[in-house]
Protein backbone atom coordinates (compact mmCIF):
# COMPACT_ATOMS: atom_id res chain seq x y z
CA UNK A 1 -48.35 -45.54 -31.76
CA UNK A 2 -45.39 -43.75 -30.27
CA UNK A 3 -42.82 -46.21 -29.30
CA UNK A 4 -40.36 -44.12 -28.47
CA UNK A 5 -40.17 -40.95 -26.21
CA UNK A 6 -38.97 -38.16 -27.36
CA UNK A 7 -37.40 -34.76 -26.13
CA UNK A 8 -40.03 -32.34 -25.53
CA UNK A 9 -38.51 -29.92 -28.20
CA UNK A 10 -39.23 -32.48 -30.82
CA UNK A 11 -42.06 -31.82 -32.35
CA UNK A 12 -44.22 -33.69 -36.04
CA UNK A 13 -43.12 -32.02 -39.09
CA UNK A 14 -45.98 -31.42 -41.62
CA UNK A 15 -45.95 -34.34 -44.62
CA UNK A 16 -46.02 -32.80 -47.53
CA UNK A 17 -48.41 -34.36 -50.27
CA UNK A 18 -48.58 -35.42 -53.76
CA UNK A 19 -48.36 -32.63 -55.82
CA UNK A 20 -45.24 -31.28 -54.27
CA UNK A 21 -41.96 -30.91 -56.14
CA UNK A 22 -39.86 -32.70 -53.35
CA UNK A 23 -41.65 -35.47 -53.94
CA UNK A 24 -40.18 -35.84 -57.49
CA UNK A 25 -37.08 -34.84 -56.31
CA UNK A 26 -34.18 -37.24 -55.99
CA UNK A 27 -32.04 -36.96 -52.78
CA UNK A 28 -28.40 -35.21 -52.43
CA UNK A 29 -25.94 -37.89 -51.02
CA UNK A 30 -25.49 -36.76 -47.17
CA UNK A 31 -21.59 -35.76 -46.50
CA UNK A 32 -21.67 -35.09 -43.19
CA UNK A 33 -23.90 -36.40 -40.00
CA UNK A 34 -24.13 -33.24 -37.73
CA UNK A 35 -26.38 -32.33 -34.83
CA UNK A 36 -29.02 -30.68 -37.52
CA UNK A 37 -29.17 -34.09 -39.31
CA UNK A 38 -29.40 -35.77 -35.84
CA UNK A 39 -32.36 -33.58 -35.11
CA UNK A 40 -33.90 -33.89 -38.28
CA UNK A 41 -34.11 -37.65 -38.39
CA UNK A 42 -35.57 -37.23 -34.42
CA UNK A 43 -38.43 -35.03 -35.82
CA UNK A 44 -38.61 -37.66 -39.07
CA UNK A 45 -39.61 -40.37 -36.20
CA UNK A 46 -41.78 -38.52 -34.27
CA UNK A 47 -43.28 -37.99 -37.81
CA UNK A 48 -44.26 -40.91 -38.54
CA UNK A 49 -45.44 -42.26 -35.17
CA UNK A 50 -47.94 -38.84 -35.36
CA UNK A 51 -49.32 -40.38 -38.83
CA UNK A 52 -49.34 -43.86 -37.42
CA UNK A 53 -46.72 -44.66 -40.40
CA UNK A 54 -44.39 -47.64 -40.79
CA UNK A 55 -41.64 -45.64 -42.73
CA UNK A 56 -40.70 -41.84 -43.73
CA UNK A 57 -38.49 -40.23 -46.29
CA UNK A 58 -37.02 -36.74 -46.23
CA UNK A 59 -38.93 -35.79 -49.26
CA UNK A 60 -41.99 -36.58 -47.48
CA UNK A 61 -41.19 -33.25 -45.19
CA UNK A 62 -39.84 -31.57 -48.06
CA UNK A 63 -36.12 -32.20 -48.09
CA UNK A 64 -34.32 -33.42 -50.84
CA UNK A 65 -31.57 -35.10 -49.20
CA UNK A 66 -30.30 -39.24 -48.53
CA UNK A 67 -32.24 -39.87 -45.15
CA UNK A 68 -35.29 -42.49 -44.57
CA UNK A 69 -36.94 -43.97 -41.55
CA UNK A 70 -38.54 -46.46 -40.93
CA UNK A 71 -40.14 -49.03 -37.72
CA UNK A 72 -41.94 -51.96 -38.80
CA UNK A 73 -42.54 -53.21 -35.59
CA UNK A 74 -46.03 -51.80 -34.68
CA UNK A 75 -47.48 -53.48 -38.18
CA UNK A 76 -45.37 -56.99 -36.80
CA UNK A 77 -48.21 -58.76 -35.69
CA UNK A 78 -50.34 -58.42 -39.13
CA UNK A 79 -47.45 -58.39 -41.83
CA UNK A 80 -44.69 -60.02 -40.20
CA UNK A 81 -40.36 -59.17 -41.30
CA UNK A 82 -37.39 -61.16 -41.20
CA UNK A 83 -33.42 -60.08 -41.43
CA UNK A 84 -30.09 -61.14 -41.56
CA UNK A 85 -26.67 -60.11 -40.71
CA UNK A 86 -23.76 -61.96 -42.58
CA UNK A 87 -26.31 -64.56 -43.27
CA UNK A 88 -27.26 -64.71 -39.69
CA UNK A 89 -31.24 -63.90 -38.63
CA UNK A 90 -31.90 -61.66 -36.10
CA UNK A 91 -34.33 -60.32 -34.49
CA UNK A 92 -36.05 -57.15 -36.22
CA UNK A 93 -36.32 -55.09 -32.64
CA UNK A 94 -32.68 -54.90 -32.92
CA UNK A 95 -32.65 -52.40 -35.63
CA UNK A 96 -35.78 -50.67 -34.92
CA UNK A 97 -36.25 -47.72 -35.15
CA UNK A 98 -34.27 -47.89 -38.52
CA UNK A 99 -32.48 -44.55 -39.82
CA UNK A 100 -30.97 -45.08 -42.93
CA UNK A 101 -28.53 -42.55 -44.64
CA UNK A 102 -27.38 -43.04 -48.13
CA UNK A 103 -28.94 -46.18 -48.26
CA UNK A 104 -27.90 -48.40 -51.51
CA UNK A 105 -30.77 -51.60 -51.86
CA UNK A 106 -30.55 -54.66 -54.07
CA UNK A 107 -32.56 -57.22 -54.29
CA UNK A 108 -31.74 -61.12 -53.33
CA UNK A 109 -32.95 -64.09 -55.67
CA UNK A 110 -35.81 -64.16 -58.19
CA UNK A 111 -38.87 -64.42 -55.85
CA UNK A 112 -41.55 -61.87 -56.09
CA UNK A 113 -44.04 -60.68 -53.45
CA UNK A 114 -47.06 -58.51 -53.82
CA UNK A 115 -48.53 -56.61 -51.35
CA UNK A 116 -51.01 -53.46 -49.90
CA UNK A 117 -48.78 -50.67 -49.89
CA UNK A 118 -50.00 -46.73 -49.07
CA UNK A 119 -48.25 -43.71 -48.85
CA UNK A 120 -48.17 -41.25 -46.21
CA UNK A 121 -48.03 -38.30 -48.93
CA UNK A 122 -51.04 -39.97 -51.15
CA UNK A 123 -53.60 -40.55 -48.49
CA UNK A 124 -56.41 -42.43 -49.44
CA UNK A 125 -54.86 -44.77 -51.91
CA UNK A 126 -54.04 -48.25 -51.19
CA UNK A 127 -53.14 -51.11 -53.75
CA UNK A 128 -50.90 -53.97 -54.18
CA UNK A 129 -47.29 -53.45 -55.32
CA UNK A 130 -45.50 -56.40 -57.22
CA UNK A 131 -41.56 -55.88 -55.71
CA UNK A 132 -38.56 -58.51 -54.91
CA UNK A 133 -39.60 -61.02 -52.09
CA UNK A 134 -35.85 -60.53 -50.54
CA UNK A 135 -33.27 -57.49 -50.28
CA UNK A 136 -30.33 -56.45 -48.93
CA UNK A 137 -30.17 -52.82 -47.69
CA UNK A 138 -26.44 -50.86 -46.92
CA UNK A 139 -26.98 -47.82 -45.19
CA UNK A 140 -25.35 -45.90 -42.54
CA UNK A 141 -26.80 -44.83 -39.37
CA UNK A 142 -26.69 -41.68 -37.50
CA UNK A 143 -23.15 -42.85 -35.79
CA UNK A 144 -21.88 -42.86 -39.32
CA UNK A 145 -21.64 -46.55 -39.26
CA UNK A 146 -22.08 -49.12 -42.60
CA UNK A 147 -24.94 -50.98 -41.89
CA UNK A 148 -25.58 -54.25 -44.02
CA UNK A 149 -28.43 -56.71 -43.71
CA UNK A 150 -31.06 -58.61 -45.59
CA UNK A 151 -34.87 -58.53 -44.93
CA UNK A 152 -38.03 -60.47 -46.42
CA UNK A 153 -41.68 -59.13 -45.56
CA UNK A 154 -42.73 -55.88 -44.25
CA UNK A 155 -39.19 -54.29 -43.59
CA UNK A 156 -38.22 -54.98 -47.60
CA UNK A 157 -41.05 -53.83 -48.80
CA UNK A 158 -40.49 -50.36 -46.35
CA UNK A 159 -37.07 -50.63 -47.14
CA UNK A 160 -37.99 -50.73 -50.90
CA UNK A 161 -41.05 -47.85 -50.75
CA UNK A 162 -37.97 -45.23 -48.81
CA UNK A 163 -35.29 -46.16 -50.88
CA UNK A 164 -37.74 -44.98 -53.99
CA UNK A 165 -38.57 -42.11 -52.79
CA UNK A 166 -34.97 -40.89 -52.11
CA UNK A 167 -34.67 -41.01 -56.06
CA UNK A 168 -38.22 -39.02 -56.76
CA UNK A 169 -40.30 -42.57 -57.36
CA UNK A 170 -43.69 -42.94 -55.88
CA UNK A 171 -45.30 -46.64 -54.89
CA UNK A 172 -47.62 -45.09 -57.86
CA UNK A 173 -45.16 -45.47 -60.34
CA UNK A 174 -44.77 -49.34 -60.19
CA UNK A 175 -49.08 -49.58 -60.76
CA UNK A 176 -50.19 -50.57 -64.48
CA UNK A 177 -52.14 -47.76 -66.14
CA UNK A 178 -55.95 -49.92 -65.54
CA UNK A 179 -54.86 -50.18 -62.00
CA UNK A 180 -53.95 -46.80 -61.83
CA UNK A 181 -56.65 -45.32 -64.07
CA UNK A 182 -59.56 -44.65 -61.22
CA UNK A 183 -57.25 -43.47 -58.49
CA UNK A 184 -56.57 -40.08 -61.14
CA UNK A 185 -59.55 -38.01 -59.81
CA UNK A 186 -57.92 -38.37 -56.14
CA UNK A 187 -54.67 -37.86 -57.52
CA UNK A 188 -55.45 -34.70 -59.16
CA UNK A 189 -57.15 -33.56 -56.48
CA UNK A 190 -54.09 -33.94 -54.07
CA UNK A 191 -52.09 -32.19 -57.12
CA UNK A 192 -54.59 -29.18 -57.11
CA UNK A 193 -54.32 -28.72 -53.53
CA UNK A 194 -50.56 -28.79 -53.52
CA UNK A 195 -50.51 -26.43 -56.02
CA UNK A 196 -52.51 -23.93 -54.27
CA UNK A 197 -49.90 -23.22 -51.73
């Protein structure tokens, strides 16, 4: 699954799992993009092409800070993503691998979508989410720059899933209590474990 090489010295960082406080935790606005940041969102990548993810926030590796990634473009094939710039398409590739700092999301029209959706930090547990068909993401990247665009499909529902957990939200959360009900035993199973350390 890794699409992109990366320095030797780069190396997976561990996900941490439900349970852990960072997880809860929402994200300090990023102030500055130094070489530490541009390392950490390296190791964030080679992260998530390790778990065979499609996106990765820093509370996921225990951080509490503004910084998601994500790279739909593996999953393409299956559960296909659009975007636009200034109302323009273009092609997904061009923005992929995605880092997004500070990222700000709002979603476009009425239309609904619902969808699988898992979660690197609550493995095991798969169900459909019920989220905005259309969004527009503002970011900036790791050269500081504003980065606007619109996206339908797999990237705005990845787009969606980060963006929660940089404010301490879990896919969990948007589940109705029957649907939620007999994922608890797993859930406070991964909370038992995570507590242990």
């Amino acid at each position: 699954m890794s699409r992109k090489k990366h320095s030797s010295d780069i190396k997976p960082l561990e996900v941490v799992k439900y349970g852990h406080p960072a997880l809860r935790s929402k994200g300090r606005k990023i102030e500055k993009i130094d070489d530490s940041l541009l390392r950490l969102a390296e190791e964030m990548l080679a992260t998530m092409y390790e778990e065979e993810g499609c996106g990765l926030a820093a509370q996921q590796i225990g951080r509490s800070i503004q910084l998601a990634v994500i790279d739909v473009i593996p999953a393409m094939e299956n559960r296909p993503s659009r975007a636009w710039v200034n109302g323009r398409e273009i092609e997904v590739d061009s923005i992929m691998p995605l880092v997004m700092i500070n990222p700000k999301i709002h979603s476009v029209g009425e239309d609904r979508d619902v969808d699988v959706e898992g979660c690197l930090s609550i493995p095991g547990l798969q169900e459909e989410v019920d989220r905005p068909a259309r969004v527009r993401v503002v970011c900036q990247d790791l050269s500081g720059e504003t980065l606007d665009f619109e996206s339908e499909g797999l990237l705005a529902r990845a787009a969606q899933h980060e963006v929660d957990h940089l404010q301490g939200i879990l896919f969990i959360d948007h589940l109705p209590p029957d649907i939620l009900k007999p994922h608890q035993p797993l859930l406070r199973k991964l909370q038992a474990k995570a507590l242990d350390f």
